[in-house]
C-alpha atoms as a PDB file:
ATOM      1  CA  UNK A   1      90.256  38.392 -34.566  1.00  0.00           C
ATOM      2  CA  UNK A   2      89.545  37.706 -38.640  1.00  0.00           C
ATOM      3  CA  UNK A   3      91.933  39.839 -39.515  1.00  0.00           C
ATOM      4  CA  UNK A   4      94.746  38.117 -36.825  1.00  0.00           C
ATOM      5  CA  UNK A   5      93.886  34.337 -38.101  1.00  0.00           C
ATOM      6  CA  UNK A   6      94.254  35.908 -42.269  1.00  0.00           C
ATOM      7  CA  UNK A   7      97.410  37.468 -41.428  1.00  0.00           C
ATOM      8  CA  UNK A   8      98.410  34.520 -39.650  1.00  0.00           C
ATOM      9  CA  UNK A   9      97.592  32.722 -43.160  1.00  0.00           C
ATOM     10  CA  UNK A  10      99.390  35.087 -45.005  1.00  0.00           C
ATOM     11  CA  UNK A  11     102.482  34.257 -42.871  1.00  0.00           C
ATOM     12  CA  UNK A  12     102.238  30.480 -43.380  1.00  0.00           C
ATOM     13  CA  UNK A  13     102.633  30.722 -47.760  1.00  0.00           C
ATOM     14  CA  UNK A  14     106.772  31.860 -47.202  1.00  0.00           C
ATOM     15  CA  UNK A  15     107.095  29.641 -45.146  1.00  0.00           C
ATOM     16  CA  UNK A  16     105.853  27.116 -46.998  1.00  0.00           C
ATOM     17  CA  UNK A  17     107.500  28.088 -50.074  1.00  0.00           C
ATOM     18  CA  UNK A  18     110.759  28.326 -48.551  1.00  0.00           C
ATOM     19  CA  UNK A  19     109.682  24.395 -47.504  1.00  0.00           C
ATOM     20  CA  UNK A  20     109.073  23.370 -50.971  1.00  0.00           C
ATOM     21  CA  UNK A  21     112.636  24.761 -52.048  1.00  0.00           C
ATOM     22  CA  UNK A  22     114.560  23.193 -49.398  1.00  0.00           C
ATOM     23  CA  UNK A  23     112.505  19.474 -50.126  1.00  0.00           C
ATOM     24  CA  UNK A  24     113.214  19.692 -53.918  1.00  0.00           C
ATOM     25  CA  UNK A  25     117.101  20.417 -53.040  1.00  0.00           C
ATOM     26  CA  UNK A  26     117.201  17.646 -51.170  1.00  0.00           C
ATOM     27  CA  UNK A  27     118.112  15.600 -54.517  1.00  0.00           C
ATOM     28  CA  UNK A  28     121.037  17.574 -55.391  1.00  0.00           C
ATOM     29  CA  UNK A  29     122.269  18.125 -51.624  1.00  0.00           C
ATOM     30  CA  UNK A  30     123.113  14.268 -51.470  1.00  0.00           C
ATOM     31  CA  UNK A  31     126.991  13.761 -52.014  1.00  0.00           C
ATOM     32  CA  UNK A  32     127.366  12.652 -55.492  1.00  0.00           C
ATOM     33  CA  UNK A  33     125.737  12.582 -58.806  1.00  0.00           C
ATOM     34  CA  UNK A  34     121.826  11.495 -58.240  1.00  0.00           C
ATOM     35  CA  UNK A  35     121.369   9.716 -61.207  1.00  0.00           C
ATOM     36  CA  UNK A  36     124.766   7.750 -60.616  1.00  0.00           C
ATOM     37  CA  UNK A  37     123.502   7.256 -56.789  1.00  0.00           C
ATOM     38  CA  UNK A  38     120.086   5.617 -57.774  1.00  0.00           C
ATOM     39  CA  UNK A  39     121.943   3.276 -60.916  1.00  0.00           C
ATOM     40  CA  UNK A  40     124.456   1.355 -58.505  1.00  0.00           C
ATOM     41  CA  UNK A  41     127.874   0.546 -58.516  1.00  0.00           C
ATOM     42  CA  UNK A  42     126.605  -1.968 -61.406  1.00  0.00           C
ATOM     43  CA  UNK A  43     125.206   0.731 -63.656  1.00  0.00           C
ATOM     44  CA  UNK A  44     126.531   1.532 -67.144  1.00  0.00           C
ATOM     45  CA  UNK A  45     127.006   5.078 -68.212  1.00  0.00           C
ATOM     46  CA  UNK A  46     123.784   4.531 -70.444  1.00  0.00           C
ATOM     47  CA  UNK A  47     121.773   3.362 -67.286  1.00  0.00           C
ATOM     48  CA  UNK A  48     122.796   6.288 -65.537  1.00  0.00           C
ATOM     49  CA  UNK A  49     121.974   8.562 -68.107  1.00  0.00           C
ATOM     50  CA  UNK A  50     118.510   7.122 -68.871  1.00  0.00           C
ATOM     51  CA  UNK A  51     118.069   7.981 -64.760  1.00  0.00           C
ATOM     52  CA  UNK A  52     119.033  11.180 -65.544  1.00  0.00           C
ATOM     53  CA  UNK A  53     116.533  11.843 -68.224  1.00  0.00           C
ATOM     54  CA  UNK A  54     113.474  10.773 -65.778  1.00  0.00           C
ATOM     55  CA  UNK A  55     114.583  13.068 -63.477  1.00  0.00           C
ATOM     56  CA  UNK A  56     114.779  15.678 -65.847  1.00  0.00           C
ATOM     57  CA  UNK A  57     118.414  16.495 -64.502  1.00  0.00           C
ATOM     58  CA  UNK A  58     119.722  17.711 -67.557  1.00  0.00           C
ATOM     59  CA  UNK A  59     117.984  20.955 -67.497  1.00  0.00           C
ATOM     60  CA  UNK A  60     117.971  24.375 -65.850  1.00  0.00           C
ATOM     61  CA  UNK A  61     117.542  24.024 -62.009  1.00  0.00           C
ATOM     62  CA  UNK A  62     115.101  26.773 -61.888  1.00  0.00           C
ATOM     63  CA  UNK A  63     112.600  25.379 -64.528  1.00  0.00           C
ATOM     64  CA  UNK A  64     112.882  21.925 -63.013  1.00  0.00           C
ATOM     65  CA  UNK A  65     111.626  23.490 -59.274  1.00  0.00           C
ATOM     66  CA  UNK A  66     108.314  25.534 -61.410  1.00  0.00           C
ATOM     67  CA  UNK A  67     107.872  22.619 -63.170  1.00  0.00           C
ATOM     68  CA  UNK A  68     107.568  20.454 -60.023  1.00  0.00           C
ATOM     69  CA  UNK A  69     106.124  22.970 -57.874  1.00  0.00           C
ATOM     70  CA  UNK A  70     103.689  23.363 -60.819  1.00  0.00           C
ATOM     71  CA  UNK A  71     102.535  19.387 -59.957  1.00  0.00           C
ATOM     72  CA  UNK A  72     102.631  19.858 -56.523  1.00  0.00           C
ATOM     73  CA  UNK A  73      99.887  22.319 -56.129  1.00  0.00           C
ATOM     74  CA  UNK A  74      97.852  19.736 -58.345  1.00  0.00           C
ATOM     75  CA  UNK A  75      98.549  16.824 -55.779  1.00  0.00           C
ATOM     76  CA  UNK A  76     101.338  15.452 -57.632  1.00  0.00           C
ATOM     77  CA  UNK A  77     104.105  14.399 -55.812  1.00  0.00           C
ATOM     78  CA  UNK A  78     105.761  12.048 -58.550  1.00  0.00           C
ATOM     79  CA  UNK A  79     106.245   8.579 -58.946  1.00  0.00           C
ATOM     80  CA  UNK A  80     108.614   6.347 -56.811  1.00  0.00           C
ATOM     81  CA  UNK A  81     111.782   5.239 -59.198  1.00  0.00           C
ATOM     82  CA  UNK A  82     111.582   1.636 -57.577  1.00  0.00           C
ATOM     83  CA  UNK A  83     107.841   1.147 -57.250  1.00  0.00           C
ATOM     84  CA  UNK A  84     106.846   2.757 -60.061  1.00  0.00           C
ATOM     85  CA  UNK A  85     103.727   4.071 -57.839  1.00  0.00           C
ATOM     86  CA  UNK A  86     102.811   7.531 -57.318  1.00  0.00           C
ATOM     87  CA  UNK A  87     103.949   8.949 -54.399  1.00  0.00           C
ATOM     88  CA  UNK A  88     100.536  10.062 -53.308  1.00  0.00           C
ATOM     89  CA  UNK A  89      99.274   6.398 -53.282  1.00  0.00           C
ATOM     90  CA  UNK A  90     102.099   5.255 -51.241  1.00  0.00           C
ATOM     91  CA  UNK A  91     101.453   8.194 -48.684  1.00  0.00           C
ATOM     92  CA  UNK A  92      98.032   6.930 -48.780  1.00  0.00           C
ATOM     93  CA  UNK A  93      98.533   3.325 -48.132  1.00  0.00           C
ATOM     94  CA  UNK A  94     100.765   3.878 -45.363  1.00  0.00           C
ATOM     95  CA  UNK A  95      98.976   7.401 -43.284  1.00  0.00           C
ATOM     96  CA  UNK A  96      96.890   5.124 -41.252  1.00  0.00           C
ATOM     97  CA  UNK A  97      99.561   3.926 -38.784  1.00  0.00           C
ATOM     98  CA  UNK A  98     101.443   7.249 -38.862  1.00  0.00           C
ATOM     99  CA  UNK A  99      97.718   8.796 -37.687  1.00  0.00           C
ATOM    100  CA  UNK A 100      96.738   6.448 -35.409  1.00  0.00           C
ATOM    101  CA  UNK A 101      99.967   6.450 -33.345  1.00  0.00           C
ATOM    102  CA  UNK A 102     100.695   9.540 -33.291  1.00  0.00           C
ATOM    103  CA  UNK A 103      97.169  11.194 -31.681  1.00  0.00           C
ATOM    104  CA  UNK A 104      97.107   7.904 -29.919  1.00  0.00           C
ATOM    105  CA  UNK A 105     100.056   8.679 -28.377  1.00  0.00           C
ATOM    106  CA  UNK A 106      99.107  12.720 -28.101  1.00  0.00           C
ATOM    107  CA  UNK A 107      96.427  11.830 -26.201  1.00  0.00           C
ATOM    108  CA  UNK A 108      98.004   9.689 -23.967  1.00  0.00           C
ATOM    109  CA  UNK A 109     100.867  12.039 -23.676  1.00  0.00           C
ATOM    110  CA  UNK A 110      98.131  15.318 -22.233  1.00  0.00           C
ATOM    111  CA  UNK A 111      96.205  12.985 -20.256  1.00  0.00           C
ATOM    112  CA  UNK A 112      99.481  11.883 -18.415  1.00  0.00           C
ATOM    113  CA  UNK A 113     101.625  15.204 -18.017  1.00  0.00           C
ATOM    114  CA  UNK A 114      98.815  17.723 -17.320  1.00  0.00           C
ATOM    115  CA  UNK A 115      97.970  16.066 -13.697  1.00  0.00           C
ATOM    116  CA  UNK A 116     101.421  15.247 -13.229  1.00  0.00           C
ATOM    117  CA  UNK A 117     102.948  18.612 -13.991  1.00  0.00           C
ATOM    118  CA  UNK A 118      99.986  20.508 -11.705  1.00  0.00           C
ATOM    119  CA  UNK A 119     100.373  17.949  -8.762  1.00  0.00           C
ATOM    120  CA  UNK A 120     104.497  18.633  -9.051  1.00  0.00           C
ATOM    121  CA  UNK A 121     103.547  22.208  -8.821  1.00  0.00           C
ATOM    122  CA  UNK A 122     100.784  21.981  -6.286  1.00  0.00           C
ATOM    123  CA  UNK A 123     103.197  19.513  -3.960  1.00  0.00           C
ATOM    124  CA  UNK A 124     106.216  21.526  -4.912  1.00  0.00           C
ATOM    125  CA  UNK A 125     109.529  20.032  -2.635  1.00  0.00           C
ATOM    126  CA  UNK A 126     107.835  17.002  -1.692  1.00  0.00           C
ATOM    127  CA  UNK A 127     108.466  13.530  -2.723  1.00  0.00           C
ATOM    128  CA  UNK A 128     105.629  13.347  -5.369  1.00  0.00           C
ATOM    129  CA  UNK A 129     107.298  17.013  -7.249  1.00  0.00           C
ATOM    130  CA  UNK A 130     110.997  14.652  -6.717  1.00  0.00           C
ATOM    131  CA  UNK A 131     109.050  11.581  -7.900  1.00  0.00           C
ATOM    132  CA  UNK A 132     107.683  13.560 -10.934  1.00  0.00           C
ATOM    133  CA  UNK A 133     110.247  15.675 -12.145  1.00  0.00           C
ATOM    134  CA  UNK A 134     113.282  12.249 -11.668  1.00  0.00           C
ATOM    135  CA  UNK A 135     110.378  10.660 -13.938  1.00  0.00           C
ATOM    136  CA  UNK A 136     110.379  13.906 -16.488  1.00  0.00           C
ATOM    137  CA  UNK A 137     114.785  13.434 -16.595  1.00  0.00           C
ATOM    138  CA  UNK A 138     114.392   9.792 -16.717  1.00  0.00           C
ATOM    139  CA  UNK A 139     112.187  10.535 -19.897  1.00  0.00           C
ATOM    140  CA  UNK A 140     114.020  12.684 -21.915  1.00  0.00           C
ATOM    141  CA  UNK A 141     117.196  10.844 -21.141  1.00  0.00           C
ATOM    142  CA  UNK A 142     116.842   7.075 -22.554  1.00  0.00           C
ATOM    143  CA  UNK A 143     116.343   6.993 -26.165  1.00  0.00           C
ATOM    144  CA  UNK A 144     113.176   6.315 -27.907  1.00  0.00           C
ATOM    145  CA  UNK A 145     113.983   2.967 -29.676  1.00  0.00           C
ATOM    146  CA  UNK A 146     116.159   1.797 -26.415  1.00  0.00           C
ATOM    147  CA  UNK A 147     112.780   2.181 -24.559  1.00  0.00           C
ATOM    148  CA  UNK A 148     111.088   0.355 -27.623  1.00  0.00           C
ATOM    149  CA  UNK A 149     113.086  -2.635 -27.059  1.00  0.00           C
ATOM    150  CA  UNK A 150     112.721  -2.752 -23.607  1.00  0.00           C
ATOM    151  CA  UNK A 151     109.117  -2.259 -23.664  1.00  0.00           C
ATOM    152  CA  UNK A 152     109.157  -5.085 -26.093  1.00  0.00           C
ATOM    153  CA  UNK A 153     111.199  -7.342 -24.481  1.00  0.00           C
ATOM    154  CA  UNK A 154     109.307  -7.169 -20.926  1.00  0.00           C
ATOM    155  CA  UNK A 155     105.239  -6.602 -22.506  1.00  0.00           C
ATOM    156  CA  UNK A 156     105.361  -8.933 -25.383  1.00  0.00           C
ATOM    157  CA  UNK A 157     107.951 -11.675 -25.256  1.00  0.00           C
ATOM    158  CA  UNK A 158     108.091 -12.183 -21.459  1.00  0.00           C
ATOM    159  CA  UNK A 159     104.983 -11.246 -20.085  1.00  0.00           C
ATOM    160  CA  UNK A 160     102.788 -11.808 -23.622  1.00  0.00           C
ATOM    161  CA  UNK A 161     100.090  -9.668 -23.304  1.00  0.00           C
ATOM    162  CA  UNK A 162     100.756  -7.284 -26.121  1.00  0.00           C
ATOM    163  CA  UNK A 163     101.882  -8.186 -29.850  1.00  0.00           C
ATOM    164  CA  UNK A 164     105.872  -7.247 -30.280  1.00  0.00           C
ATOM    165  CA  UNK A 165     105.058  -5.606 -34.029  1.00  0.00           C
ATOM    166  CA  UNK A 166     102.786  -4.804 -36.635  1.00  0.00           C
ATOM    167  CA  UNK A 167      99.805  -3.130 -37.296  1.00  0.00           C
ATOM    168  CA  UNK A 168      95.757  -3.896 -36.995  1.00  0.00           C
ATOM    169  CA  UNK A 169      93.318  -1.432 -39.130  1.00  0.00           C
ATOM    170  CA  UNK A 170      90.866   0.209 -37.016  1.00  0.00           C
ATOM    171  CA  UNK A 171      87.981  -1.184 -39.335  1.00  0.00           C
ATOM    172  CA  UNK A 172      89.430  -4.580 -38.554  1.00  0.00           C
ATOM    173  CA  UNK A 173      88.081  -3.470 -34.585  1.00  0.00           C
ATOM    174  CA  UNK A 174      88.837  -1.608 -31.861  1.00  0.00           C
ATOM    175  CA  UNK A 175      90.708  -3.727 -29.535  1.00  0.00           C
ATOM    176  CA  UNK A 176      93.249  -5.445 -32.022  1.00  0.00           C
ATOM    177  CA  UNK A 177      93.981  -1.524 -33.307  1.00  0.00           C
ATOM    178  CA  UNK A 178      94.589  -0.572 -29.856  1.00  0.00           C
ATOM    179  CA  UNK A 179      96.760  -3.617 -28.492  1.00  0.00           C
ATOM    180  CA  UNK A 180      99.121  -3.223 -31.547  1.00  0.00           C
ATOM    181  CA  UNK A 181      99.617   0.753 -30.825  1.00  0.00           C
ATOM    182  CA  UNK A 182     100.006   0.812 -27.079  1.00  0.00           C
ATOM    183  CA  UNK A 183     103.507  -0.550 -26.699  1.00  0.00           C
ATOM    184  CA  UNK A 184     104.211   1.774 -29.669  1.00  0.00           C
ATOM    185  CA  UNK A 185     102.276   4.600 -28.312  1.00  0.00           C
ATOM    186  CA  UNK A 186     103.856   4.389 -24.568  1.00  0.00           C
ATOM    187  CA  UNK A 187     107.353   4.379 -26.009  1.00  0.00           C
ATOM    188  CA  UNK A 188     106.735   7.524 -28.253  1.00  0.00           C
ATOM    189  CA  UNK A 189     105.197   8.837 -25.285  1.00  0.00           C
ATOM    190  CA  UNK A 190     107.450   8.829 -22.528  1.00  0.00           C
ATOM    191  CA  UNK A 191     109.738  11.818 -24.201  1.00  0.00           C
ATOM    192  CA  UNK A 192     106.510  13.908 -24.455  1.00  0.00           C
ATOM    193  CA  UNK A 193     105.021  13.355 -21.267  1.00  0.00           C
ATOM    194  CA  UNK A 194     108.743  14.366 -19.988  1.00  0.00           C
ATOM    195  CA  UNK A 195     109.098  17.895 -22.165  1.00  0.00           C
ATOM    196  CA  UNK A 196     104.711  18.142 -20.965  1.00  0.00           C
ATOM    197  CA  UNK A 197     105.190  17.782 -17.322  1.00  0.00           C
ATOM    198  CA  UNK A 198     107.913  20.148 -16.777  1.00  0.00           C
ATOM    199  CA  UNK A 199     106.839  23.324 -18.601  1.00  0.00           C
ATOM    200  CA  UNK A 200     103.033  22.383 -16.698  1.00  0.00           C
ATOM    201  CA  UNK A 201     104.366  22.252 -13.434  1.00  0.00           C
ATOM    202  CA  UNK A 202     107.052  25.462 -13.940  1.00  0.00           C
ATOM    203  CA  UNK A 203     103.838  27.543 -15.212  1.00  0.00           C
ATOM    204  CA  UNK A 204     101.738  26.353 -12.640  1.00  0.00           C
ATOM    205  CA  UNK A 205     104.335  27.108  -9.722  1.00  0.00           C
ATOM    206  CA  UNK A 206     104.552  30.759 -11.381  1.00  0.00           C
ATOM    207  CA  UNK A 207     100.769  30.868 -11.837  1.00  0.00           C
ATOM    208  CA  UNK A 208     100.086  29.468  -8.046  1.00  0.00           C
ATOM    209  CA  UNK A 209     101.858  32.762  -6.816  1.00  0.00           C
ATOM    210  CA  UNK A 210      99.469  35.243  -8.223  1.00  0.00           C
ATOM    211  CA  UNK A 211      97.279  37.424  -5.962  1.00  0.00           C
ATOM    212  CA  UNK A 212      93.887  36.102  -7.820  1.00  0.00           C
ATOM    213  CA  UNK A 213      95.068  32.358  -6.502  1.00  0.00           C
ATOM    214  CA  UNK A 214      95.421  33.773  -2.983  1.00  0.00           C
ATOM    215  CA  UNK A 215      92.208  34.867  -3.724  1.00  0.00           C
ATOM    216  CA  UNK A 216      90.313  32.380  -4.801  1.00  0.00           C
ATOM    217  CA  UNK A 217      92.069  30.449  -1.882  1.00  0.00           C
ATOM    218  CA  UNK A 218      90.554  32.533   0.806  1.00  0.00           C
ATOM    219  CA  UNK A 219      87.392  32.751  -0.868  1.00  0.00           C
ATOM    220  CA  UNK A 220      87.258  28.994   0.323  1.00  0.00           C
ATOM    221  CA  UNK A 221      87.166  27.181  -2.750  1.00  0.00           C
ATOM    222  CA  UNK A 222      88.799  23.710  -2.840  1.00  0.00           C
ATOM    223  CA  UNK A 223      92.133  22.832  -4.113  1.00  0.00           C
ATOM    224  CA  UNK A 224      90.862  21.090  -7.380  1.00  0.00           C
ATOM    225  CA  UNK A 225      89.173  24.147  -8.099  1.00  0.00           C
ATOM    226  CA  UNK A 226      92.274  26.269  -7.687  1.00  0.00           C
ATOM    227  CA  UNK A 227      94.292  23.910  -9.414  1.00  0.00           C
ATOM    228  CA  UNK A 228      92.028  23.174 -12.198  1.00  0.00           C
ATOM    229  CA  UNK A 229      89.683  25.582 -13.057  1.00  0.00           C
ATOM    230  CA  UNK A 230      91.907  28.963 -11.969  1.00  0.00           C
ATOM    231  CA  UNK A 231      95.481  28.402 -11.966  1.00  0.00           C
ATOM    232  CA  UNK A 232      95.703  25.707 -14.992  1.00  0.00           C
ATOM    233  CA  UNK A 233      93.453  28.104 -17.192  1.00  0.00           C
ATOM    234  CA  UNK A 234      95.971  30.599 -16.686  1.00  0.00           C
ATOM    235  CA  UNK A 235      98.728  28.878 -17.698  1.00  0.00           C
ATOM    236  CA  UNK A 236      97.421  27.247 -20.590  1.00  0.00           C
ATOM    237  CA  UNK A 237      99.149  28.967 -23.215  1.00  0.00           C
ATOM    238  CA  UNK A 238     102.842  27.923 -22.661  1.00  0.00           C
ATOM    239  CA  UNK A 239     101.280  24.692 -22.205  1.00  0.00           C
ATOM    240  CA  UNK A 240      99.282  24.597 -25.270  1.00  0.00           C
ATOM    241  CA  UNK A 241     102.458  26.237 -27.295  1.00  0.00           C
ATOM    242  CA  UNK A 242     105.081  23.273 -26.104  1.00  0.00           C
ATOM    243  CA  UNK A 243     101.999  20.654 -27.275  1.00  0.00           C
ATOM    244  CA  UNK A 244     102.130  22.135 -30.377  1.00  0.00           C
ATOM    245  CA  UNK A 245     106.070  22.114 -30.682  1.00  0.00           C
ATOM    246  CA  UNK A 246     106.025  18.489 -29.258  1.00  0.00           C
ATOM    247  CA  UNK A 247     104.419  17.789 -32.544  1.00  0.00           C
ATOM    248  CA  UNK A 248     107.940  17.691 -34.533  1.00  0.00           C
ATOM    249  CA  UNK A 249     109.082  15.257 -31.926  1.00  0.00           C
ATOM    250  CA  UNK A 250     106.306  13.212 -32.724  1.00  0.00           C
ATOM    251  CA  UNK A 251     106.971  13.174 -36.178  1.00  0.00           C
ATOM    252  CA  UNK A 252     110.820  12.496 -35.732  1.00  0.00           C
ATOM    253  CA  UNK A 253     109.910   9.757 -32.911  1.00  0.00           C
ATOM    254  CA  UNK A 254     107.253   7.878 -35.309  1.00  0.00           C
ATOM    255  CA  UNK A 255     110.295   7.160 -37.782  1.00  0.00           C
ATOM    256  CA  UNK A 256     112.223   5.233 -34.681  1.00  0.00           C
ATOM    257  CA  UNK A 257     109.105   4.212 -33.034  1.00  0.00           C
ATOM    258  CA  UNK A 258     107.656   2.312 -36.633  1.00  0.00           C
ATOM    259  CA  UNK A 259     110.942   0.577 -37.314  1.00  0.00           C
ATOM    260  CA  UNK A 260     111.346  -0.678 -33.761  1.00  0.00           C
ATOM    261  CA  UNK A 261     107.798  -2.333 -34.092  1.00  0.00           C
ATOM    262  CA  UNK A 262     107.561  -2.866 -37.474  1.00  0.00           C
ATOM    263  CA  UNK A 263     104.435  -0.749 -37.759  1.00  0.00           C
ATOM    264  CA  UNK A 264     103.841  -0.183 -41.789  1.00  0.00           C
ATOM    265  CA  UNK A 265     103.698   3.810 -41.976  1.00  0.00           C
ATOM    266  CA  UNK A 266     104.946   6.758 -43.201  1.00  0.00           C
ATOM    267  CA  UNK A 267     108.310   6.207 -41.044  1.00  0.00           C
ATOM    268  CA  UNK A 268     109.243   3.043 -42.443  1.00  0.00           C
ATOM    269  CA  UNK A 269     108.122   4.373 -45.726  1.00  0.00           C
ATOM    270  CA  UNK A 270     110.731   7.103 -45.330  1.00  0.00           C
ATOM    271  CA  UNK A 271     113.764   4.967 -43.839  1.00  0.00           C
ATOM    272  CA  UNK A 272     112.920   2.416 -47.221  1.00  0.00           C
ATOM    273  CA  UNK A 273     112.931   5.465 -49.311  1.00  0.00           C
ATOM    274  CA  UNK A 274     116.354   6.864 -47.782  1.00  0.00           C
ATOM    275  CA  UNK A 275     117.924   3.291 -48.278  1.00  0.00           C
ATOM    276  CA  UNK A 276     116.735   3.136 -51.900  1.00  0.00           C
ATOM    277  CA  UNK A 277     117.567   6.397 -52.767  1.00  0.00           C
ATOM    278  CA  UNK A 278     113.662   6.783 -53.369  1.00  0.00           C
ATOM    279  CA  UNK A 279     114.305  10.512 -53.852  1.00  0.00           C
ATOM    280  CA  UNK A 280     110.695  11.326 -54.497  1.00  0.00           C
ATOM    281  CA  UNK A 281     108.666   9.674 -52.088  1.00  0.00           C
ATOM    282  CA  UNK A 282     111.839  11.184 -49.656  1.00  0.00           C
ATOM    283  CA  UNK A 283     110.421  14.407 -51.549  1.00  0.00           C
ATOM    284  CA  UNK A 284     107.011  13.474 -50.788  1.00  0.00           C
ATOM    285  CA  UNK A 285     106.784  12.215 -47.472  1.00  0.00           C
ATOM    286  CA  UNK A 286     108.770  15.197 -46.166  1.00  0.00           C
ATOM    287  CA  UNK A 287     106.772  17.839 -47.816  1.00  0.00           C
ATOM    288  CA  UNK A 288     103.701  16.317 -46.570  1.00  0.00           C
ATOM    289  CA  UNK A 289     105.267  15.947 -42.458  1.00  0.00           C
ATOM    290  CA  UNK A 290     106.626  19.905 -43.242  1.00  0.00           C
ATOM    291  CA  UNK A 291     103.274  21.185 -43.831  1.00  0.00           C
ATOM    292  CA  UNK A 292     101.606  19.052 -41.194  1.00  0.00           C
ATOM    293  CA  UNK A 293     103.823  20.715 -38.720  1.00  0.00           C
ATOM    294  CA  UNK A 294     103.477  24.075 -40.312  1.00  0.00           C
ATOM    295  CA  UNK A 295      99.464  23.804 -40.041  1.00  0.00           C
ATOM    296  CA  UNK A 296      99.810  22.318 -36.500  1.00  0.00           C
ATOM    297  CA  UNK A 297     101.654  25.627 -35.786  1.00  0.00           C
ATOM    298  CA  UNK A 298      99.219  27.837 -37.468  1.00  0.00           C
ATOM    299  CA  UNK A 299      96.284  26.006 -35.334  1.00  0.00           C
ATOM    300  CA  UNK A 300      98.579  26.638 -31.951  1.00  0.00           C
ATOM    301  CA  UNK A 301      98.229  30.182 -33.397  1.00  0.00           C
ATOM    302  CA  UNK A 302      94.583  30.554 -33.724  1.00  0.00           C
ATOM    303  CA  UNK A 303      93.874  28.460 -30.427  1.00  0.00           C
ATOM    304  CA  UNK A 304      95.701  31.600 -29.099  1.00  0.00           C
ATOM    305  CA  UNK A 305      93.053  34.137 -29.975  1.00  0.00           C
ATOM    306  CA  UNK A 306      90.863  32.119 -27.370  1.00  0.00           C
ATOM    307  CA  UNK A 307      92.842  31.603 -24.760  1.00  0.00           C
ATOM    308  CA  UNK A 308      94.247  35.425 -25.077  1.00  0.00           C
ATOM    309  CA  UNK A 309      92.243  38.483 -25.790  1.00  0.00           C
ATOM    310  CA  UNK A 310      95.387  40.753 -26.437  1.00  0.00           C
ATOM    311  CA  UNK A 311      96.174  39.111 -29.156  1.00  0.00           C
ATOM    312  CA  UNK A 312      92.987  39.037 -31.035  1.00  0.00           C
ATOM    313  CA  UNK A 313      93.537  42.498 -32.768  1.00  0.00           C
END
């Protein structure tokens, strides 16, 4: 098992190298000269070349990636051209929304599409499997900030019970950080509960066929027990691995989801950046979702080793 989870490890530095390259290109893949990009249409040529100096874009490509690879790996992730902040304080300021809404919404996510998928599966053909799976379609189908607005609309200016944007700390209380994330929340949701539901219930409908389910059947123990404690056991790892996947359409979602509600986090960070031409907090904040989702993989990974013997070794 130890020598599974280092090689698993091992695995994870290309990738994140590879990561790091692709991040850093990102300011000479944009159409156009950067410096001239970031200066304006109302830039002289000695404005634009004073952008070019900062961004060190008059040497070598190759030094310029060691050099900020270098600062990297020492927690540097440069300083915004328009704030003059570091990037690693404006990550900072703006992480606790991204957080909070997306395990909120995680949470609520498993808690939904677990039962639903295994009751689909359990009452396969029936109106509740129908019911479930129309739900799953409807899901995937309407678009996340379409469902924001509606949500919005109907929950907070009609209906006012829940606040139609921003964002409440968690040390400001409980109940004011939850009422501002579960319009948010529900909205990222839905797409997640949808992709959830449907690999559940088509692992639990191959699962329910085995012989040790007919088994356990005529043993006489009850259907929650089947369901539950047998059957979904068994088909936790698919499960578990399109959790972990879901994770990048959390991370894409939270982007639509923040600007829809106005929620002050690492999404709306990155659409200001992208308008600005912020090129290193861009840098930044995608580097830091990239190895979030990397890790989140390489945790899938390990879970693995428990839920699987035969790949321990």
């Amino acid at each position: 098992m130890l020598a599974f989870i280092v090689r698993r490890i091992i695995t994870t530095i290309p990738v994140m190298a590879f990561v790091a390259l692709f991040v850093f290109s990102l300011l000479y893949i944009a159409p156009g000269d950067p410096a001239a990009v970031i200066a304006g249409d109302q830039a002289t040529p000695a404005d634009v070349e004073k952008i070019r100096l900062s961004l060190g874009l008059d040497r070598p490509y190759l030094i310029r990636f060691g050099e900020w690879l270098f600062r990297v790996l020492q927690g540097d992730l440069g300083t915004s051209i328009f704030t003059s902040l570091p990037v690693t304080q404006l990550i900072s300021q703006r992480i606790e929304p991204t957080v909070s809404l997306m395990v909120l919404t995680l949470i609520f996510a498993v808690v939904v599409a677990v039962p639903m998928g295994v009751i689909a599966a359990w009452k396969a053909g029936t109106w509740v499997d129908k019911f479930a799976m129309a739900f799953a379609v409807l899901g995937f189908s309407i678009p996340v900030f379409v469902v924001g607005y509606l949500l919005a609309y109907v929950f907070a200016l009609k209906l006012d019970w829940l606040p139609v944007q921003g964002y409440t700390p968690l040390s400001e209380g409980l109940w004011p950080w939850l009422r501002n994330l579960i319009l948010p929340s529900v909205t990222l949701g839905l797409v997640y509960i949808a992709l959830i539901a449907r690999i559940t219930r088509a692992t639990m409908l191959e699962v329910l066929q085995q012989d040790y389910i007919r088994t356990a059947r005529s043993k006489g123990l009850g259907q929650r027990s089947v369901l539950f404690l047998h059957a979904l056991k068994n088909a936790a790892i698919p499960i578990v691995t399109i959790i972990g996947i879901g994770i990048a359409l959390l991370i894409g979602g939270a982007v639509v989801t923040e600007s829809v509600f106005a929620i002050p986090g690492l999404g709306r960070l990155t659409v200001d950046a992208i308008l600005r031409r912020d090129y290193p907090v861009i840098q930044g904040v995608v580097l830091m979702f990239s190895f979030v989702y990397v890790l989140v993989n390489l945790i899938i990974d390990l879970v693995y080793t428990l839920l699987d013997p035969r790949i321990r070794y």
